[in-house]
Protein backbone atom coordinates (compact mmCIF):
# COMPACT_ATOMS: atom_id res chain seq x y z
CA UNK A 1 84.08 -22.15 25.00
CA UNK A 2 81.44 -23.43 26.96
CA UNK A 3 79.74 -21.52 29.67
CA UNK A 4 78.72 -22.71 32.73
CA UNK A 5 75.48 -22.81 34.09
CA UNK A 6 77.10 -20.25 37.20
CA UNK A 7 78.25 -18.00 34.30
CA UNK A 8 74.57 -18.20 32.05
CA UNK A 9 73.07 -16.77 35.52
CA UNK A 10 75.25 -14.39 36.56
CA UNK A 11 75.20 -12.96 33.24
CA UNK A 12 71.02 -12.92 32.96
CA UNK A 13 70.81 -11.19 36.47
CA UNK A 14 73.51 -8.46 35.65
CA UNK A 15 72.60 -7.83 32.28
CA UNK A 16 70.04 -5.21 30.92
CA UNK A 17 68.30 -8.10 28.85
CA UNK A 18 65.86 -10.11 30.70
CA UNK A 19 65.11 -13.52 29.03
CA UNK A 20 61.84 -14.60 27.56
CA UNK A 21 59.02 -15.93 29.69
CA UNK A 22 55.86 -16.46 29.10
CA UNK A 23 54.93 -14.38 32.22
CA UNK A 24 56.16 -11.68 30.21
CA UNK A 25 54.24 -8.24 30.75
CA UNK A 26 54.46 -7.14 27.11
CA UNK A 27 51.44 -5.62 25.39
CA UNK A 28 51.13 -6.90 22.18
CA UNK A 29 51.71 -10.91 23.48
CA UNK A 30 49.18 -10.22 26.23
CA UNK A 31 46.04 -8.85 23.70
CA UNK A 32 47.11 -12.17 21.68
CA UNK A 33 47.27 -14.42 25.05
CA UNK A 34 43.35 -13.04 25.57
CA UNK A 35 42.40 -13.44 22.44
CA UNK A 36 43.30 -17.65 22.73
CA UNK A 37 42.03 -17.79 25.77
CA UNK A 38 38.33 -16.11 24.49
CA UNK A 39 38.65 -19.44 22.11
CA UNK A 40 37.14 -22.08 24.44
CA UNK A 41 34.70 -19.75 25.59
CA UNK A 42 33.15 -19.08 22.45
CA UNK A 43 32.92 -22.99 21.57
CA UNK A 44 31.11 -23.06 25.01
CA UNK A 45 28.66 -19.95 24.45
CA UNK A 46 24.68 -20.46 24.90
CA UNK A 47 22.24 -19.41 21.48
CA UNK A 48 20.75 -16.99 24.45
CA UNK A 49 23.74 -14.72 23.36
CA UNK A 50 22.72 -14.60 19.56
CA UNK A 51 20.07 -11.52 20.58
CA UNK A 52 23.07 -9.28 21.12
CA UNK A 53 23.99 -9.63 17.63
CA UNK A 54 23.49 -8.91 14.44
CA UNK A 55 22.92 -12.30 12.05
CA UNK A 56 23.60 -11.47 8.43
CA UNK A 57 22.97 -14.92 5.97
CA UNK A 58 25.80 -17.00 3.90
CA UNK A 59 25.48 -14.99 1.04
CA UNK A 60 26.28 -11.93 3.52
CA UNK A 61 22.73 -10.47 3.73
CA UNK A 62 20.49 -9.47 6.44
CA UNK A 63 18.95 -12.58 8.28
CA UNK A 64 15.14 -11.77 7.73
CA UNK A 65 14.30 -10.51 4.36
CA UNK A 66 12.24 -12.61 1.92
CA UNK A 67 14.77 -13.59 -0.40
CA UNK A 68 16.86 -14.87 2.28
CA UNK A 69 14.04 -17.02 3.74
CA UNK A 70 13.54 -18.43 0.08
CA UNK A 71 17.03 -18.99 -0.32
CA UNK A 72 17.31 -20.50 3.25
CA UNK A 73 14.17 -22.73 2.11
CA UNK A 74 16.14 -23.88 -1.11
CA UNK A 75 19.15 -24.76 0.50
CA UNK A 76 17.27 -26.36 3.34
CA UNK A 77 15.66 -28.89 0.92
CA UNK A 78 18.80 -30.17 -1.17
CA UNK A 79 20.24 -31.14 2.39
CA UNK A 80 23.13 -28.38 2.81
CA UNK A 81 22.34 -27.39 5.85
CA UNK A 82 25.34 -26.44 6.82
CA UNK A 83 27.29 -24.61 3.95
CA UNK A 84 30.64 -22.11 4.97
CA UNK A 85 29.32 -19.78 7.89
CA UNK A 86 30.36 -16.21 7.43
CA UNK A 87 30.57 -14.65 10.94
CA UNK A 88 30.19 -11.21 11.24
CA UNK A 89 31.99 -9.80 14.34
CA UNK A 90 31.50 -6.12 13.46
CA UNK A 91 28.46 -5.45 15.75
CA UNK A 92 29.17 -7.09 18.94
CA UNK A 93 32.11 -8.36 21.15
CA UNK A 94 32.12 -11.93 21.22
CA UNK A 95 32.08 -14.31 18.07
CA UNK A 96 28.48 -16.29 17.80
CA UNK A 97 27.57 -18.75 15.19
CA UNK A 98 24.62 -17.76 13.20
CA UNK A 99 21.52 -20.31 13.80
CA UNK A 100 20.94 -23.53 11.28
CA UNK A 101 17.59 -24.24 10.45
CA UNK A 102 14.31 -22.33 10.69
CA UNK A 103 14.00 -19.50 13.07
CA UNK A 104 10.33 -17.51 12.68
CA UNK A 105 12.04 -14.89 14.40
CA UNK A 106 14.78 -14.50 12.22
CA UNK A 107 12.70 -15.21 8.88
CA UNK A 108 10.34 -12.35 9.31
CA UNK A 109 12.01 -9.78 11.60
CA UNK A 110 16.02 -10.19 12.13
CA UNK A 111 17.61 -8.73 14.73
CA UNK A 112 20.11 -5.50 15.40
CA UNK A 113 22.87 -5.99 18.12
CA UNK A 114 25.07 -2.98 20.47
CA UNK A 115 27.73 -1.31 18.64
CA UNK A 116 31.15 -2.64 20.13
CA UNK A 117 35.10 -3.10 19.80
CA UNK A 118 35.49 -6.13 17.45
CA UNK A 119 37.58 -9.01 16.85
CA UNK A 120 37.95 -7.57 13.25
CA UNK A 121 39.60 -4.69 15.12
CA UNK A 122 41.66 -6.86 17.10
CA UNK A 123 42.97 -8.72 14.07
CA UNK A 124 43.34 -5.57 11.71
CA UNK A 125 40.46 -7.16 9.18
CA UNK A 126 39.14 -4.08 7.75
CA UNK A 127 35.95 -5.81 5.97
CA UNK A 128 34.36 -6.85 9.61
CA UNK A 129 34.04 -10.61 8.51
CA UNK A 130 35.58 -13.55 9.29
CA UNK A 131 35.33 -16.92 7.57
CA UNK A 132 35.67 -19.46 10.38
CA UNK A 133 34.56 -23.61 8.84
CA UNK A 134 36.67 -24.97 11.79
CA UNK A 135 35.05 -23.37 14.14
CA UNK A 136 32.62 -25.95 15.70
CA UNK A 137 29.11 -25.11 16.19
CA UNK A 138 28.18 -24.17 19.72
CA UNK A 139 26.56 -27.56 22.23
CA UNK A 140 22.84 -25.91 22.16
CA UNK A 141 22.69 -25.27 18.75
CA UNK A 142 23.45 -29.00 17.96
CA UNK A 143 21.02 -29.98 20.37
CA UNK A 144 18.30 -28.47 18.49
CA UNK A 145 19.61 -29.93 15.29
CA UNK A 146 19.93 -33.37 16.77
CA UNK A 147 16.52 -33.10 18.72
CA UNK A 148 13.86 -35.76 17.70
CA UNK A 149 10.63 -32.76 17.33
CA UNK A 150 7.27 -33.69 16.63
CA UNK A 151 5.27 -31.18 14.15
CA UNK A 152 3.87 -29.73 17.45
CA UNK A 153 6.95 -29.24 19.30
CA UNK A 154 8.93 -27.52 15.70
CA UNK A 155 5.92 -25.34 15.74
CA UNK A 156 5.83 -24.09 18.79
CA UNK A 157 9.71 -23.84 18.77
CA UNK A 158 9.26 -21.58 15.45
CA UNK A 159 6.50 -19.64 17.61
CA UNK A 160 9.13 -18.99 20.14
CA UNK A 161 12.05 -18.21 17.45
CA UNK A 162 14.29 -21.15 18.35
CA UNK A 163 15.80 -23.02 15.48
CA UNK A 164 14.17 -25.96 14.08
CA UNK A 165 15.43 -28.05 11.17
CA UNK A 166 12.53 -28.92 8.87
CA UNK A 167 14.32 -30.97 6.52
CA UNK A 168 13.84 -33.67 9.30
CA UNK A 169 9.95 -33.80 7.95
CA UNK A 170 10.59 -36.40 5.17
CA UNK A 171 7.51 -38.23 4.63
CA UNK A 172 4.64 -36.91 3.55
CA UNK A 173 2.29 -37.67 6.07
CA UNK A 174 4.97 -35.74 8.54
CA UNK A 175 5.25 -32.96 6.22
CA UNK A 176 1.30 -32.87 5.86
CA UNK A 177 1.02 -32.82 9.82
CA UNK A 178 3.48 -30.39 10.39
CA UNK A 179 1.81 -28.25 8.14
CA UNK A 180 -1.80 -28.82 10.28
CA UNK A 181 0.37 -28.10 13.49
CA UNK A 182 1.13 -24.63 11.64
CA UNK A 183 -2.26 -24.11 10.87
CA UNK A 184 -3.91 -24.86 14.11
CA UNK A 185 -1.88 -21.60 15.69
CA UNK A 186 -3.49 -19.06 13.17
CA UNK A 187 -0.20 -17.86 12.91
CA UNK A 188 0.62 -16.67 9.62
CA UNK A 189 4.14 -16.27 9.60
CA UNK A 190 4.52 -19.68 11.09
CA UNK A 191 1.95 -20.97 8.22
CA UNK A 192 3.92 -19.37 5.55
CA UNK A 193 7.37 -20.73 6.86
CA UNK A 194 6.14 -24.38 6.53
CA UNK A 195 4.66 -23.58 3.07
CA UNK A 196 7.41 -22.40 1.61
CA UNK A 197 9.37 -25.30 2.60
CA UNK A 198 6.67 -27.51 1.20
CA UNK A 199 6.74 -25.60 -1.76
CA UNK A 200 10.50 -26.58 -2.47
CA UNK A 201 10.56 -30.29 -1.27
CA UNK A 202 7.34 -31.27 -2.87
CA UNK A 203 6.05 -32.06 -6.46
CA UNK A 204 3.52 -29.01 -7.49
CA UNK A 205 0.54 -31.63 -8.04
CA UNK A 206 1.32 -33.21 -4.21
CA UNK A 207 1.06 -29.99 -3.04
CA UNK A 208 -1.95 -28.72 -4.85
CA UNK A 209 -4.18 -31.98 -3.89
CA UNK A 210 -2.98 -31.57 -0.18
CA UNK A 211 -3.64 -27.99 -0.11
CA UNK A 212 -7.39 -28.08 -1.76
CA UNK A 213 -8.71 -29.84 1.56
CA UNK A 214 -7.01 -27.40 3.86
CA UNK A 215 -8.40 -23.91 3.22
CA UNK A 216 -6.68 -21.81 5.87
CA UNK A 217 -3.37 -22.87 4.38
CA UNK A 218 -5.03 -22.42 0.64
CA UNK A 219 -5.48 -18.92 1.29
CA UNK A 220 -1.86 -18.39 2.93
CA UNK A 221 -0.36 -20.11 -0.13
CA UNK A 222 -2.58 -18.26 -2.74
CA UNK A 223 -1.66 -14.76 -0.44
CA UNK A 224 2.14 -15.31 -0.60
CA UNK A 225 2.18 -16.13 -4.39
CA UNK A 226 0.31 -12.81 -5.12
CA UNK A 227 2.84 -11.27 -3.03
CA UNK A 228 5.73 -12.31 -3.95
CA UNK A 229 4.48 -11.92 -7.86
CA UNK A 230 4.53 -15.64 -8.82
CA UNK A 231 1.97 -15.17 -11.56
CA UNK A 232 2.60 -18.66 -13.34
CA UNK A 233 2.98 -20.53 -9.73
CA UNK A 234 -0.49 -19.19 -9.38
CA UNK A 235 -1.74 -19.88 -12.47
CA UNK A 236 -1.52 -23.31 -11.64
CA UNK A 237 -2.96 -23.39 -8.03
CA UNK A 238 -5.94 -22.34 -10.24
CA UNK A 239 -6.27 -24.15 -12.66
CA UNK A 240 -5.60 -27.96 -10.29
CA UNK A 241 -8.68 -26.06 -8.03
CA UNK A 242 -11.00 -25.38 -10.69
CA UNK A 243 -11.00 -21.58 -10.33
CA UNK A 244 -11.59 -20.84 -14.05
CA UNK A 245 -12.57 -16.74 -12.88
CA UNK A 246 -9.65 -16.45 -10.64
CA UNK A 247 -7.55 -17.13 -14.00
CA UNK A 248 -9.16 -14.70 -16.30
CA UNK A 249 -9.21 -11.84 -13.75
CA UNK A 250 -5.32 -12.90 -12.97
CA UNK A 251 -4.64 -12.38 -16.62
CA UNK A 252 -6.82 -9.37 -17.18
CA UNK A 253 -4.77 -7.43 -14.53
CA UNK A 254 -1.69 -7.93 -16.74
CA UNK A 255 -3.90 -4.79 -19.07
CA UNK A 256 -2.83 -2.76 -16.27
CA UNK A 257 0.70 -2.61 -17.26
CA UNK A 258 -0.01 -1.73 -20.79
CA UNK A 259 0.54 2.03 -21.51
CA UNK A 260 0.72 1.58 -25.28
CA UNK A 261 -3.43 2.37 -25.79
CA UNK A 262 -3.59 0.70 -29.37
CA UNK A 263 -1.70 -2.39 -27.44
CA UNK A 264 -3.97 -2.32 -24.36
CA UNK A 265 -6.94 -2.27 -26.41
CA UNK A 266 -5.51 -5.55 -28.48
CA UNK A 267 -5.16 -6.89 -24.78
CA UNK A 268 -8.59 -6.53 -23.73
CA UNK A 269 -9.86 -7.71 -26.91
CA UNK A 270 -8.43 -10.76 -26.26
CA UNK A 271 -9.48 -10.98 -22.43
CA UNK A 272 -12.91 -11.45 -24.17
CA UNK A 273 -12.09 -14.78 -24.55
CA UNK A 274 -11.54 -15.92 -20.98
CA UNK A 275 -13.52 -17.53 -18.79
CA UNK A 276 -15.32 -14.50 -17.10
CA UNK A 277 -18.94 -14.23 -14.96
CA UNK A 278 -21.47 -12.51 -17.34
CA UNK A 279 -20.98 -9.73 -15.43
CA UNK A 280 -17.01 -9.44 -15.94
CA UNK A 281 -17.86 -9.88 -19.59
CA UNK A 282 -19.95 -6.79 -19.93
CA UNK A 283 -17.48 -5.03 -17.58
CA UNK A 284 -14.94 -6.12 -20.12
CA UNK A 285 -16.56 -5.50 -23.27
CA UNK A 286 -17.19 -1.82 -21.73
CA UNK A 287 -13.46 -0.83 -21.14
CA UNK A 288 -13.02 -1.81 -24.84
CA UNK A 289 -15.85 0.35 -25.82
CA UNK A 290 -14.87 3.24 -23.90
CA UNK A 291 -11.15 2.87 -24.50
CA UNK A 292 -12.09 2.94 -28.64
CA UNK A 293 -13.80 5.99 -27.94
CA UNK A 294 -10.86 8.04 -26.13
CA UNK A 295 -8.83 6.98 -28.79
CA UNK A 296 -10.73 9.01 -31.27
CA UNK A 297 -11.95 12.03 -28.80
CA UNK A 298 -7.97 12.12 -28.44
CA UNK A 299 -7.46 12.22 -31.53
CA UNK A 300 -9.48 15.00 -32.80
CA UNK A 301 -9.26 16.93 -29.63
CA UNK A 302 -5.64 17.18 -30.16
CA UNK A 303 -5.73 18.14 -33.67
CA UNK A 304 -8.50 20.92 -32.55
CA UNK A 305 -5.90 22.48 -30.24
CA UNK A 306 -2.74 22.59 -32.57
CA UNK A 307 -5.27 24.07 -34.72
CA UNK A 308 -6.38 27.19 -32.31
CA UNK A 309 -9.97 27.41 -33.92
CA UNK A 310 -11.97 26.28 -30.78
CA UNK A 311 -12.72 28.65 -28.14
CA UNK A 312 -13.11 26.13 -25.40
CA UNK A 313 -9.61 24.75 -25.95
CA UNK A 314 -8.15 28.53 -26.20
CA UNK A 315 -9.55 29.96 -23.04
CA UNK A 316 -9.54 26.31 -21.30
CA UNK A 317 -6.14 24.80 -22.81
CA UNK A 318 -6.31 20.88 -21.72
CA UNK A 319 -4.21 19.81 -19.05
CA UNK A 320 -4.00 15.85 -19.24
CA UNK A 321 -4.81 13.36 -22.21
CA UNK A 322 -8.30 11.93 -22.40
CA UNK A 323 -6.83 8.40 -22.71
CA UNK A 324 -7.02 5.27 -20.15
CA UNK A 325 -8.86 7.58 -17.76
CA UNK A 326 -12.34 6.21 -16.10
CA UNK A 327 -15.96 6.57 -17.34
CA UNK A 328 -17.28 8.99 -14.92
CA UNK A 329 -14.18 11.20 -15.97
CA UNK A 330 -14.60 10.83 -19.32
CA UNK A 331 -18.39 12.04 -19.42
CA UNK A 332 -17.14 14.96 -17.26
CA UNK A 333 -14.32 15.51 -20.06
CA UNK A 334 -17.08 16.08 -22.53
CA UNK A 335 -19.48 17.88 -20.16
CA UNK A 336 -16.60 20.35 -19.81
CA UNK A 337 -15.43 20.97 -23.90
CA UNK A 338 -18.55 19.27 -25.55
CA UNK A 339 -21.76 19.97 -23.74
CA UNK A 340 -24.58 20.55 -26.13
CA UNK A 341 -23.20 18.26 -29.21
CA UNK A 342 -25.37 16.20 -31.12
CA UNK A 343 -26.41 13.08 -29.87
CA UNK A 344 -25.16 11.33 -32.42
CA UNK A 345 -21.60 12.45 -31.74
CA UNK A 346 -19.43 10.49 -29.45
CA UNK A 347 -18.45 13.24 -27.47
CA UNK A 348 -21.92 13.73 -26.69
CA UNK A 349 -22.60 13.05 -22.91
CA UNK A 350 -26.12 12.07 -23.51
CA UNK A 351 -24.27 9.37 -26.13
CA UNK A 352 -22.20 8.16 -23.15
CA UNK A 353 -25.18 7.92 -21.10
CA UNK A 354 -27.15 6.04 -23.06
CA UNK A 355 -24.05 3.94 -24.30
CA UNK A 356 -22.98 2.58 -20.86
CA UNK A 357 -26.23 3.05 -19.16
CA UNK A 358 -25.59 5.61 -16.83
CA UNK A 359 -28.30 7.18 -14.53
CA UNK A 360 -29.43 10.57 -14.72
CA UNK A 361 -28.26 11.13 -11.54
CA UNK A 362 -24.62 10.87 -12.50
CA UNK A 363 -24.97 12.60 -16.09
CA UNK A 364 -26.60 15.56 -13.56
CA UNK A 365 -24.02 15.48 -10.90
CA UNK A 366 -21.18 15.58 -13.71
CA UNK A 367 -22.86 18.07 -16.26
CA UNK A 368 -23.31 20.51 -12.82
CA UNK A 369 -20.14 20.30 -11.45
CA UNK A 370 -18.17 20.75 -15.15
CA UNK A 371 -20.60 23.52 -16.15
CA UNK A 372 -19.84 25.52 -12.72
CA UNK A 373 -16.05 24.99 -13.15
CA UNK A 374 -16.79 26.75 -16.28
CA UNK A 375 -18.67 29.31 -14.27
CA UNK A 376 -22.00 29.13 -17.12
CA UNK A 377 -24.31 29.62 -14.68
CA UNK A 378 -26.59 29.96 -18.05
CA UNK A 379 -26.01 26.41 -18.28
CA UNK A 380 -25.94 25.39 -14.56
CA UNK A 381 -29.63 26.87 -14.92
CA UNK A 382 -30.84 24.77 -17.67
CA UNK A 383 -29.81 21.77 -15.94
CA UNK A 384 -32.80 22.33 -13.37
CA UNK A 385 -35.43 23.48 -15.41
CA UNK A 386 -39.02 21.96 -15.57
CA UNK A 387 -42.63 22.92 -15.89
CA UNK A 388 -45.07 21.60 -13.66
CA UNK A 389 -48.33 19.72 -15.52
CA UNK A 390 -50.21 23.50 -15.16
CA UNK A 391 -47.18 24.92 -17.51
CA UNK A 392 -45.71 26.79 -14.79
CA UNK A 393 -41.81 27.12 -14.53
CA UNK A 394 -40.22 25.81 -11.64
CA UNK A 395 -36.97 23.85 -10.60
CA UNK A 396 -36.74 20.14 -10.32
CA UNK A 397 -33.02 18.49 -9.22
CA UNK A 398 -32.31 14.79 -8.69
CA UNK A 399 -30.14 16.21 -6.30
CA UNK A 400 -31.19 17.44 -2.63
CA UNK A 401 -30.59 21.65 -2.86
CA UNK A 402 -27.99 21.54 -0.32
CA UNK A 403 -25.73 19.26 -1.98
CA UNK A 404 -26.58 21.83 -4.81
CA UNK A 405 -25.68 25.05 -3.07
CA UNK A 406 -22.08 22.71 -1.89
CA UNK A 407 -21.25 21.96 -5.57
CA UNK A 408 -21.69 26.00 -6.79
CA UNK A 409 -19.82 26.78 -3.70
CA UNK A 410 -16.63 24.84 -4.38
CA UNK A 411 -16.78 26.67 -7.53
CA UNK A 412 -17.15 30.16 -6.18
CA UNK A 413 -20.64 31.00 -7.87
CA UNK A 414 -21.59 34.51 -7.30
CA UNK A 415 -24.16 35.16 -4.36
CA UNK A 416 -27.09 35.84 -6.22
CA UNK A 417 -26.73 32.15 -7.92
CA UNK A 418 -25.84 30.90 -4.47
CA UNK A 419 -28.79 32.36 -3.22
CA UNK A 420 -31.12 31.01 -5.46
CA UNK A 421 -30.27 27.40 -4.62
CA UNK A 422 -30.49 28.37 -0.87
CA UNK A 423 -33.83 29.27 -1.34
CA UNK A 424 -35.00 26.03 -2.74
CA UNK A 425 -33.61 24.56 0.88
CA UNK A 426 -36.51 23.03 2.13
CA UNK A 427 -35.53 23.06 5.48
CA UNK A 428 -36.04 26.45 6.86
CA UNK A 429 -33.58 25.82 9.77
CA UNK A 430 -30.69 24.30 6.69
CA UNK A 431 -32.16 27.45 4.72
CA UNK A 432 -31.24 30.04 7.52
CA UNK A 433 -28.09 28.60 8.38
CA UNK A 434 -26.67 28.39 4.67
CA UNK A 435 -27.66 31.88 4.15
CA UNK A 436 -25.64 32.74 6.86
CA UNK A 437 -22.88 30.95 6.13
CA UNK A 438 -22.93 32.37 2.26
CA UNK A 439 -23.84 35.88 3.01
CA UNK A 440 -27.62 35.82 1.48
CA UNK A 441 -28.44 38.96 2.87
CA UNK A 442 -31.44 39.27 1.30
CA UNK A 443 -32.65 36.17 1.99
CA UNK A 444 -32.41 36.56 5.66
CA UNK A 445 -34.03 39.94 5.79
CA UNK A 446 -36.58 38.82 4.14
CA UNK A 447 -37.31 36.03 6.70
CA UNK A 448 -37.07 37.90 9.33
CA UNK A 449 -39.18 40.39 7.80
CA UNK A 450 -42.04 38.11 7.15
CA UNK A 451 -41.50 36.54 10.46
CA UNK A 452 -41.55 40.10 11.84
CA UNK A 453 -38.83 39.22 14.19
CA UNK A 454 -37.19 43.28 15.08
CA UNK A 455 -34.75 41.93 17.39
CA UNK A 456 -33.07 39.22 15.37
CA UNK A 457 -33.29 41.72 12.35
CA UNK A 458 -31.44 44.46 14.07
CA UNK A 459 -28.82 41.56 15.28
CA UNK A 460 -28.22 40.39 11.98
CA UNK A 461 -27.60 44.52 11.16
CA UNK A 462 -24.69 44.63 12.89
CA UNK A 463 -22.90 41.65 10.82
CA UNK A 464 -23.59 43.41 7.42
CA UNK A 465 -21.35 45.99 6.17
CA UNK A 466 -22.02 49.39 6.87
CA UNK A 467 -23.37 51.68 4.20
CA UNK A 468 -23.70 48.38 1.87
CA UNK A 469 -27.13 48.00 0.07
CA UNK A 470 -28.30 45.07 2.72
CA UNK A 471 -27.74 47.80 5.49
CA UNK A 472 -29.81 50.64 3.74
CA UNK A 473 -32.47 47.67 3.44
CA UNK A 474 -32.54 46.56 6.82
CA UNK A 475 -33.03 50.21 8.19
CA UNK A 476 -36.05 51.42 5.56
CA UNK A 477 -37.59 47.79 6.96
CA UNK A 478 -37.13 48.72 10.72
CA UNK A 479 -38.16 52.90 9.57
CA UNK A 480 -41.56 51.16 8.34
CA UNK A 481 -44.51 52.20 10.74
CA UNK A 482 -47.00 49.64 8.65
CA UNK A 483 -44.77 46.78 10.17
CA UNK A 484 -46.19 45.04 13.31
CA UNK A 485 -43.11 44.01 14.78
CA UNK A 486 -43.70 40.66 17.21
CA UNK A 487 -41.11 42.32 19.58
């Protein structure tokens, strides 16, 4: 039976059911009545609200590393510009569309928003992303899309991190002007942002015949391929330029990774044949020659070790292999377990001298500084022996005495060696001070003895120890009546 419409109302208003409205109060319809009504105002949001967000790429990575720029670059030149966006909405409150085009400030830096409640939160999407292709892009964003730029006005938009579309340079006299615009700022993030776009939208020998009559952008291009490790890519930049040297030393660094020595060897061996300077070449030809000859010092020192027969090796056990090390370390190698072998031998340090032409300033330096880590002073002596054209002994060093004294120092030579050395200070004021600082007693007493200074004498008693020999010393010296003290 039909109601009527006296009986519908009298039955609402009584009732403890209240009828649906869509002024209803209830929670859940009014968090989904805000979220719609958030819609149009995200359509209508400004790109000034991007810098409160985080901006992560297509492929879901961090806008602003280098393989997203490349990637960005790639699919910037086969015209998708505008592939799915993936939205993330975990780092800020409001949804905003991530940026077409090139942005300098989001190719090199990327930016970090606030840490907020989330529309991922609201919707109970536990992954924080949201895949939104209906979503239209927001009115400023295709403004800057749709804009007409000139090279100038992209690059100073890329300057001031807006988003500029370079796919719009087609031709290459735009392309070659935009790139001009980039280099007249010295900027070189905005230099290398054009290049790399120029690098996927134009043929390799377009780009290498444009490039050799701009140098600034040369040596941006050249600096990025080194970085990013395109060996071949450079190769080629190289070779179109002429740069025969640049080649060979490109190549030769490949030895580098070589640990195999018998391999690395082969490898430099056949660097020989590359177009080097004359000076390269003899650089070259010397890392074979001193590379052959740590392979067989290696070999033999090894064998002399297992086999426990030589002192040196017992009481100095090696610590490192002889192999792939420099020259200088390699003469101090055998200054250290082979001083005094024949000439003739290869671990002879005068046979490494004379081999790679060293001075005998560095054959001195090394042979002093491996003999006093040994502590044989007996040794350290010899180096500095000479006789004067009357026969008479005295001590000759390419070295200045001081540097001398430094070297025995650092290898805790015993004070009467140290105070030898200090002696042969020229400088009396170095002199003094050095035997203070290394305790040379009795070279200071003995200064101020002949200087027959009583005051600084009796000073210098106080800093020695008492009842040591240098105290005894001092007071027979200030006992003597025969002395005419100056004071």
């Amino acid at each position: 039976m039909m109601k009527s419409r006296t009986d519908e109302e009298d039955y609402w208003n009584t009732s403890k059911f209240k009828a649906f409205t869509f002024e209803d109060e209830d929670d859940d319809l009014k968090e989904s009545k805000e979220a719609v009504k958030s819609l149009p105002q995200l359509l209508d949001d400004d790109d000034d609200d991007d810098d409160d967000v985080e901006k992560v790429s297509w492929s879901g990575e961090p806008v602003g590393s280098i393989s997203w720029s490349v990637r960005e670059t790639a699919m910037a030149s086969d015209g998708d510009a505008f592939p799915p966006r993936i939205i993330r909405t975990d780092a800020a409150p409001n949804l905003v569309m991530v940026n077409s085009g090139y942005s300098l400030t989001s190719l090199f830096k990327g930016r970090k928003g606030a840490n907020a409640a989330t529309f991922a939160d609201a919707f109970g999407d536990p992954s924080g992303r949201m895949v939104a292709p209906e979503i239209q892009k927001p009115k400023s964003e295709k403004q800057d899309l749709l804009g007409d730029w000139s090279p100038q006005e992209a690059v100073s938009r890329m300057q001031q991190g807006k988003s500029v579309s370079l796919e719009r340079f087609r031709c290459l006299q735009d392309k070659m002007r935009l790139l001009d615009a980039a280099a007249a700022t010295h900027d070189g993030n905005v230099i290398t942002a054009v290049l790399i776009y120029l690098k996927k939208s134009l043929s390799k020998d377009v780009l290498f015949v444009e490039l050799s009559s701009r140098q600034t952008a040369l040596r941006h291009f050249i600096n990025y391929l080194s970085e990013s490790g395109d060996d071949d890519l450079l190769v080629e930049v190289y070779r179109s330029l002429g740069r025969t040297e640049d080649i060979a030393l490109l190549q030769y660094k490949r030895h580098l990774s070589v640990s195999d020595e018998n391999k690395r060897r082969d490898f430099l061996k056949s660097c020989l044949s590359l177009q080097f300077s004359p000076e390269d070449q003899v650089q070259v030809q010397d890392q074979v020659s001193l590379l052959e000859r740590q392979m067989v010092l290696e070999a033999a020192d090894v064998q002399a070790e297992r086999g426990g027969k030589s002192a040196v090796f017992r009481k100095f056990p090696r610590r490192a292999s002889v192999l792939h090390v420099p020259l200088i370390t390699t003469l101090y190698y055998c200054c250290f377990y082979h001083y005094g072998q024949p000439e003739g031998n290869l671990s002879s340090p005068s046979n490494i001298r004379q081999s790679f032409k060293l001075s005998e300033k560095q054959l001195f330096v090394t042979a002093l500084s491996a003999r006093a880590k040994q502590k044989s002073w007996s040794d350290v002596d010899a180096l500095f022996a000479s006789r004067s054209w009357l026969g008479l002994a005295r001590k000759r060093s390419p070295l200045a005495f001081r540097t001398v004294v430094d070297i025995l120092q650092r290898n805790s030579a015993p004070a009467q060696v140290l105070q030898e050395y200090v002696s042969l200070v020229e400088d009396g004021e170095t002199r003094m001070s050095l035997a203070h600082k290394h305790k040379c007693h009795d070279l200071v007493i003995n200064t101020y003895r002949d200087s027959k200074d009583r005051r600084l004498l009796r000073a210098y008693r106080a800093k020695v120890e008492a009842g040591s020999a240098a105290e005894r010393k001092i007071d027979e010296l200030l006992n003597n009546s025969q002395i005419r003290w100056k004071n």
